[in-house]
Protein backbone atom coordinates (compact mmCIF):
# COMPACT_ATOMS: atom_id res chain seq x y z
CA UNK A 1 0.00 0.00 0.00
CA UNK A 2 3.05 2.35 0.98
CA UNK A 3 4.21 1.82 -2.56
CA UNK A 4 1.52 2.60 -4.20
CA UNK A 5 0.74 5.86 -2.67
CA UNK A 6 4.15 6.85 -3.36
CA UNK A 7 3.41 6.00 -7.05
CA UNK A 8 0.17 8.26 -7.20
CA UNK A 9 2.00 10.90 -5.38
CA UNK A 10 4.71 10.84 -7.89
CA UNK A 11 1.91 10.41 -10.98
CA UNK A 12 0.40 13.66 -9.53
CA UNK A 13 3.49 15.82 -9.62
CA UNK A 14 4.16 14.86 -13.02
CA UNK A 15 0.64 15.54 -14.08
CA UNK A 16 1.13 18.53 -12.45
CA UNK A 17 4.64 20.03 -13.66
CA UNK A 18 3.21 18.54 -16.92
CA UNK A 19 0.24 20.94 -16.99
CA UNK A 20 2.68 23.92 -15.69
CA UNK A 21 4.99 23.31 -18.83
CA UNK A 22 2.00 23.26 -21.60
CA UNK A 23 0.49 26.35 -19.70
CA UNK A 24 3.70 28.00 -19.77
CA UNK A 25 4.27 27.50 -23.18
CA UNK A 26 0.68 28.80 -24.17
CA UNK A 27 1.62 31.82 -22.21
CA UNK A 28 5.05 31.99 -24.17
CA UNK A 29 3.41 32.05 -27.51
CA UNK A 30 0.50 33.71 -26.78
CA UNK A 31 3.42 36.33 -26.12
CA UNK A 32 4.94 36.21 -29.51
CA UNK A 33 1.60 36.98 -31.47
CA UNK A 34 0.85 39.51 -29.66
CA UNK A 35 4.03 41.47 -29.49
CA UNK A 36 3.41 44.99 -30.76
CA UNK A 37 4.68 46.14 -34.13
CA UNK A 38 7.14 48.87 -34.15
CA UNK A 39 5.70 52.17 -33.40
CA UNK A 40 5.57 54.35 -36.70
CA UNK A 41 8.61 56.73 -36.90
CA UNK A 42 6.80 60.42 -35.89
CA UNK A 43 8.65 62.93 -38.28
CA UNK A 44 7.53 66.61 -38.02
CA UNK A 45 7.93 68.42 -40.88
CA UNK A 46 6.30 72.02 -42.21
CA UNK A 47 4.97 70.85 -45.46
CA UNK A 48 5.72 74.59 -47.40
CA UNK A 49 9.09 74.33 -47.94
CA UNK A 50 9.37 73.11 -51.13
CA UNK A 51 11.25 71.30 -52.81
CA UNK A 52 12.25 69.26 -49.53
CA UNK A 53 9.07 69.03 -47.94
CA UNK A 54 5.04 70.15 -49.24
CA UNK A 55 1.75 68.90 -47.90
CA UNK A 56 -0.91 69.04 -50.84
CA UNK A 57 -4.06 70.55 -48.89
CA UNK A 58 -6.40 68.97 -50.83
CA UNK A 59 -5.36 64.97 -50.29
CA UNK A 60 -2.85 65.68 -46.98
CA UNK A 61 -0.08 63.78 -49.14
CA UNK A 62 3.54 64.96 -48.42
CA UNK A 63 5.93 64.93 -50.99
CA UNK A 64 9.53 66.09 -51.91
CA UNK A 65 13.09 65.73 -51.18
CA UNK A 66 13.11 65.20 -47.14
CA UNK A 67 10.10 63.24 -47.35
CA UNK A 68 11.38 60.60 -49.81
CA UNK A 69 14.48 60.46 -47.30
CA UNK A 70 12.09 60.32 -43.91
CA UNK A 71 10.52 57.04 -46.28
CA UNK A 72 14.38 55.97 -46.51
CA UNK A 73 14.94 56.46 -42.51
CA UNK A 74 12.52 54.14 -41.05
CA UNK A 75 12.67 52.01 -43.57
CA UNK A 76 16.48 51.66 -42.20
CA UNK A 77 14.85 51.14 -38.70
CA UNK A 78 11.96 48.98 -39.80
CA UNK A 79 9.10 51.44 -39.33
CA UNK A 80 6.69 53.10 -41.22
CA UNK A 81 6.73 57.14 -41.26
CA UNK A 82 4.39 59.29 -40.04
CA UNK A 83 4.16 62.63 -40.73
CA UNK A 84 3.03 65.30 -38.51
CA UNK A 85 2.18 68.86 -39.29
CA UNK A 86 4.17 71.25 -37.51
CA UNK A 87 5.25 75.04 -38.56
CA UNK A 88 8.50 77.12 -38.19
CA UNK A 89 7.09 78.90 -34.96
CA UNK A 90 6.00 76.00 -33.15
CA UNK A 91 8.95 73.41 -34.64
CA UNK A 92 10.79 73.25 -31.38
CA UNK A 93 7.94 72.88 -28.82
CA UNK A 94 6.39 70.55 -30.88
CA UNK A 95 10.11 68.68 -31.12
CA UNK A 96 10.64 68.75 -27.19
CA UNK A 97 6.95 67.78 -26.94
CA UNK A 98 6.88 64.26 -25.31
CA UNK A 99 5.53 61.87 -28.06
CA UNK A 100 4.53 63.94 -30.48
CA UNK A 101 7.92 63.84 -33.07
CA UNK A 102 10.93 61.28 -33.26
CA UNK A 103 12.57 63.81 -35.76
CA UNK A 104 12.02 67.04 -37.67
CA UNK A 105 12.77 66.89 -41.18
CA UNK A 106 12.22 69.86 -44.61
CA UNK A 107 14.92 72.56 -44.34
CA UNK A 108 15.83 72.85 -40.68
CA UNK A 109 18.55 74.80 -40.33
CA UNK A 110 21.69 74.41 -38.18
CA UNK A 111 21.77 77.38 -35.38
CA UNK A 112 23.56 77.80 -32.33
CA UNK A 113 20.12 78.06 -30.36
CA UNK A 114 18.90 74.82 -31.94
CA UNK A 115 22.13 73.01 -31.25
CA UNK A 116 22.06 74.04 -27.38
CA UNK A 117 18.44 72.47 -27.21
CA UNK A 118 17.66 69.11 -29.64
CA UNK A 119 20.67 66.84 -31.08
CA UNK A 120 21.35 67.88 -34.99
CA UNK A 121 22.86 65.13 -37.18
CA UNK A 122 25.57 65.89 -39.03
CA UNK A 123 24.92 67.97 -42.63
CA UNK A 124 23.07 66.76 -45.73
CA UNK A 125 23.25 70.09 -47.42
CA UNK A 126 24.93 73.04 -47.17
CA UNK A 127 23.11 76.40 -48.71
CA UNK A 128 22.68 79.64 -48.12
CA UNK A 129 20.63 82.94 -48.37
CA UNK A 130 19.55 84.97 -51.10
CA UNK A 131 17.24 87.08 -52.41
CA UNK A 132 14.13 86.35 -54.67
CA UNK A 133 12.73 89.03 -56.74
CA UNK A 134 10.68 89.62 -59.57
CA UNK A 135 12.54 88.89 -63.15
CA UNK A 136 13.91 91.89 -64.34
CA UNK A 137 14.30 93.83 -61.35
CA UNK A 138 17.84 91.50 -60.23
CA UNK A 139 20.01 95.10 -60.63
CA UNK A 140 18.19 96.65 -57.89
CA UNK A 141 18.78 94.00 -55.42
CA UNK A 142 22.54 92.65 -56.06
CA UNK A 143 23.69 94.28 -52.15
CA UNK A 144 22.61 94.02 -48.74
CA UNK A 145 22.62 97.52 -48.53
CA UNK A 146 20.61 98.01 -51.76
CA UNK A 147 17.51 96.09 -49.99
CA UNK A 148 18.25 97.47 -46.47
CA UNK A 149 16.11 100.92 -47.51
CA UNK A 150 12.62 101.60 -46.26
CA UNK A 151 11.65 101.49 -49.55
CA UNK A 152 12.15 98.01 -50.21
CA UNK A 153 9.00 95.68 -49.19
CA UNK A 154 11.19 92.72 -47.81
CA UNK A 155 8.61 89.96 -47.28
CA UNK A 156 8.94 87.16 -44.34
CA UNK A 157 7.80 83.84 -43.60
CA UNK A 158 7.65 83.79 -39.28
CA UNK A 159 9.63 81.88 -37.16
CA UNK A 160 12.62 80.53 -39.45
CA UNK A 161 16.42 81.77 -40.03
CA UNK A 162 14.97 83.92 -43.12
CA UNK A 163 13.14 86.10 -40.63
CA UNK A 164 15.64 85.67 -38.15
CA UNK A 165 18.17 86.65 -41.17
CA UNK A 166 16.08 90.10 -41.90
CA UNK A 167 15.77 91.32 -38.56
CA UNK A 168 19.87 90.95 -38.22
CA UNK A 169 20.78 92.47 -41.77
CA UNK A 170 18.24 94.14 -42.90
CA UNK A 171 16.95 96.71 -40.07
CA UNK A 172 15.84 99.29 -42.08
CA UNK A 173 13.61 97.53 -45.02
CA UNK A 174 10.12 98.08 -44.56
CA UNK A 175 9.26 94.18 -43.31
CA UNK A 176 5.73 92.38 -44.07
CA UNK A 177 5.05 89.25 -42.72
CA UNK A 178 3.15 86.83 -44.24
CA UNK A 179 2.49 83.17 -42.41
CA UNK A 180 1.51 80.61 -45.75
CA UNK A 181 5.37 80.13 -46.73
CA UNK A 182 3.65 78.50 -49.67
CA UNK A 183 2.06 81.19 -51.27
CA UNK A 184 4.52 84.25 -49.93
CA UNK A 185 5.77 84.20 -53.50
CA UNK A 186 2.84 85.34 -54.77
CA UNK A 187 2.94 88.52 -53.23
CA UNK A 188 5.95 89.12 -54.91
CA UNK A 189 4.74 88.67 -58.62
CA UNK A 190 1.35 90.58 -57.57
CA UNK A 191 3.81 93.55 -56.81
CA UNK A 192 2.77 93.70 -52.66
CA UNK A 193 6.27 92.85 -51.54
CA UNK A 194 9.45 93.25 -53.48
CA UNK A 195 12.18 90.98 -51.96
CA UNK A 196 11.96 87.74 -50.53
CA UNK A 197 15.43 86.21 -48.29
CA UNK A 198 15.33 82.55 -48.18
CA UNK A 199 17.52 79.54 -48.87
CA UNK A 200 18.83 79.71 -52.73
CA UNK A 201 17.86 75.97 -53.23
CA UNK A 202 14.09 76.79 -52.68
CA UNK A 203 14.87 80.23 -54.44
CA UNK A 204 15.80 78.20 -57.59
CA UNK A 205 12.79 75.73 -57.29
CA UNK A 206 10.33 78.99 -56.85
CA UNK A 207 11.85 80.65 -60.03
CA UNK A 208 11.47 77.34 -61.96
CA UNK A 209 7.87 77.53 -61.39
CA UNK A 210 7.09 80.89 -61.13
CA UNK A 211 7.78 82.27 -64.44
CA UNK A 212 7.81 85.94 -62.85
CA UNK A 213 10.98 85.16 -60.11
CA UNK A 214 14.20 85.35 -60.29
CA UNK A 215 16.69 84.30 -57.36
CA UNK A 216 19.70 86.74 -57.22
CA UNK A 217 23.36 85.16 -57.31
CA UNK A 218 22.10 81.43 -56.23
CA UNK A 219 25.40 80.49 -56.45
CA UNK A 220 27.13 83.23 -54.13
CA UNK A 221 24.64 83.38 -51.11
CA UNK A 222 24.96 86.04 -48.11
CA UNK A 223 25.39 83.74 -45.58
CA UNK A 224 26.51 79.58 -45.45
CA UNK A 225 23.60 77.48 -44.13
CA UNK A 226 23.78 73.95 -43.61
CA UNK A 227 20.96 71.47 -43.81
CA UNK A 228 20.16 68.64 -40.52
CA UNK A 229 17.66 66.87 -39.49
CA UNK A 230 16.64 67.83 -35.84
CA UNK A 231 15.45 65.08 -33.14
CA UNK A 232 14.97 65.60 -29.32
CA UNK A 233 17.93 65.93 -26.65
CA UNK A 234 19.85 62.82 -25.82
CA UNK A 235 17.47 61.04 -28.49
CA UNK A 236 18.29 57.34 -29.05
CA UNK A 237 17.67 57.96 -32.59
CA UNK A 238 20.08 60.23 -33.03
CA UNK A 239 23.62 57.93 -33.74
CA UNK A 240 21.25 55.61 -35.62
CA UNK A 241 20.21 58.68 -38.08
CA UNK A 242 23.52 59.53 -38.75
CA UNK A 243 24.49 55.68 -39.52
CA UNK A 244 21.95 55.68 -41.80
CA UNK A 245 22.87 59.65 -43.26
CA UNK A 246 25.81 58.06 -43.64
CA UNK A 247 25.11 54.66 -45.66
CA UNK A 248 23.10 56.60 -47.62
CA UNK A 249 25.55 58.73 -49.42
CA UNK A 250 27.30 55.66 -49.80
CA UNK A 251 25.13 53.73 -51.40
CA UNK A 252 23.41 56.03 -53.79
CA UNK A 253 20.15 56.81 -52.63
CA UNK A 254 20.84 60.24 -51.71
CA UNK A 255 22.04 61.21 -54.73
CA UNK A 256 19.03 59.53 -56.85
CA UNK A 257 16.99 61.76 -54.60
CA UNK A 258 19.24 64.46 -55.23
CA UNK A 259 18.68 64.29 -59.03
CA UNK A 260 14.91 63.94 -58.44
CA UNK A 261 14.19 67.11 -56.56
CA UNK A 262 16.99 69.11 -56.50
CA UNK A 263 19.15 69.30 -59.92
């Protein structure tokens, strides 16, 4: 009799550690199916800087240079981008707002004041400032000092280094400021603003569809402006976005982009 309880004893623990193990490996897999895809990449971008980054009103569709190489980013770190509207005035509280952008990418400037308060990775571009003005009229705005007359309607888009750039140099223009940095250049071919100061890469791209533009010396700017891409403080993104900034120079796809938007 002695042996035989010992036998169901031991028949009961191994039904027992038995039942643990195929519970325990239910758990385990149940695990595995539901483990959470990678949350999209967040990438804040203005959407009127054209021709790195425009939001079409009508469908909400971004498209252009920084765009296709946000697509390129998280596809490197196997996520899907999502872009989120943000503008030049509100680009670094909506950066340093919890959750709401990995990354800010379309035209971001490096600055000293941006440097002190989100990482930067390292340069994609390097550009500068210069005037756009209506074709024909490129003799009256060659100099700084030929624009920096109360005369001269020097129109800004808030927020940005152009502004920033016409309060430092041009103090005495007579300054509007107008807050669709998509249709600005309008105002200039209507005759309500004479000068625009922006980057000469989206100078060129204005001229090239605005038949009335001009951009003044593209190729010898005022100033020497390079190009990041802007992500929080002490992001872990950050060495993983230059890796990638990095391979892809290397391998091509920067400069097929290159060719596509910006030649």
């Amino acid at each position: 009799m002695a042996a035989r309880r010992i036998l169901l004893r031991l028949a009961t623990v191994s039904s027992v550690l038995a039942l643990a193990s195929t519970v325990t490996g239910v758990a385990a897999a149940g695990d595995m199916s539901s483990t959470p895809p990678q949350a999209p990449l967040k990438v804040c971008t203005t959407g009127d800087y054209m021709p790195l980054t425009y939001r079409d009103k009508a469908s909400g569709k971004y498209s252009g240079f920084d765009i296709d190489m946000a697509k390129s980013l998280s596809e490197h770190l196997g996520r899907k981008a999502q872009f989120v509207q943000t503008s030049w005035p509100t680009m670094m509280q909506d950066l340093l707002t919890p959750g709401k952008c990995d990354i800010t990418m379309g035209g971001v400037s490096a600055t000293a004041d941006r440097r002190e308060k989100a990482d930067l990775t390292a340069s994609y571009l390097v550009d500068g400032k210069a005037p756009v003005v209506r074709s024909g009229e490129e003799s009256k705005y060659q100099t700084l000092d030929q624009m920096d007359r109360k005369d001269v309607r020097v129109i800004v888009n808030p927020g940005g280094t152009n502004e920033q750039f016409v309060k430092d140099r041009l103090p005495h223009a007579t300054v509007i400021t107008w807050p669709d940095n998509v249709t600005i250049f309008d105002e200039i071919t209507s005759g309500r603003a004479d000068v625009m100061i922006t980057d000469a890469l989206e100078g060129k791209y204005q001229a090239k569809i605005h038949p009335g533009l001009a951009v003044v010396n593209p190729d010898k700017p005022f100033t020497k402006v390079e190009k990041v891409y802007m992500l929080p403080k002490g992001s872990p993104l950050t060495s993983p976005a230059n890796s990638w900034l990095t391979e892809v120079k290397k391998d091509g796809t920067f400069d097929e982009l290159y060719d596509k938007w910006l030649k």
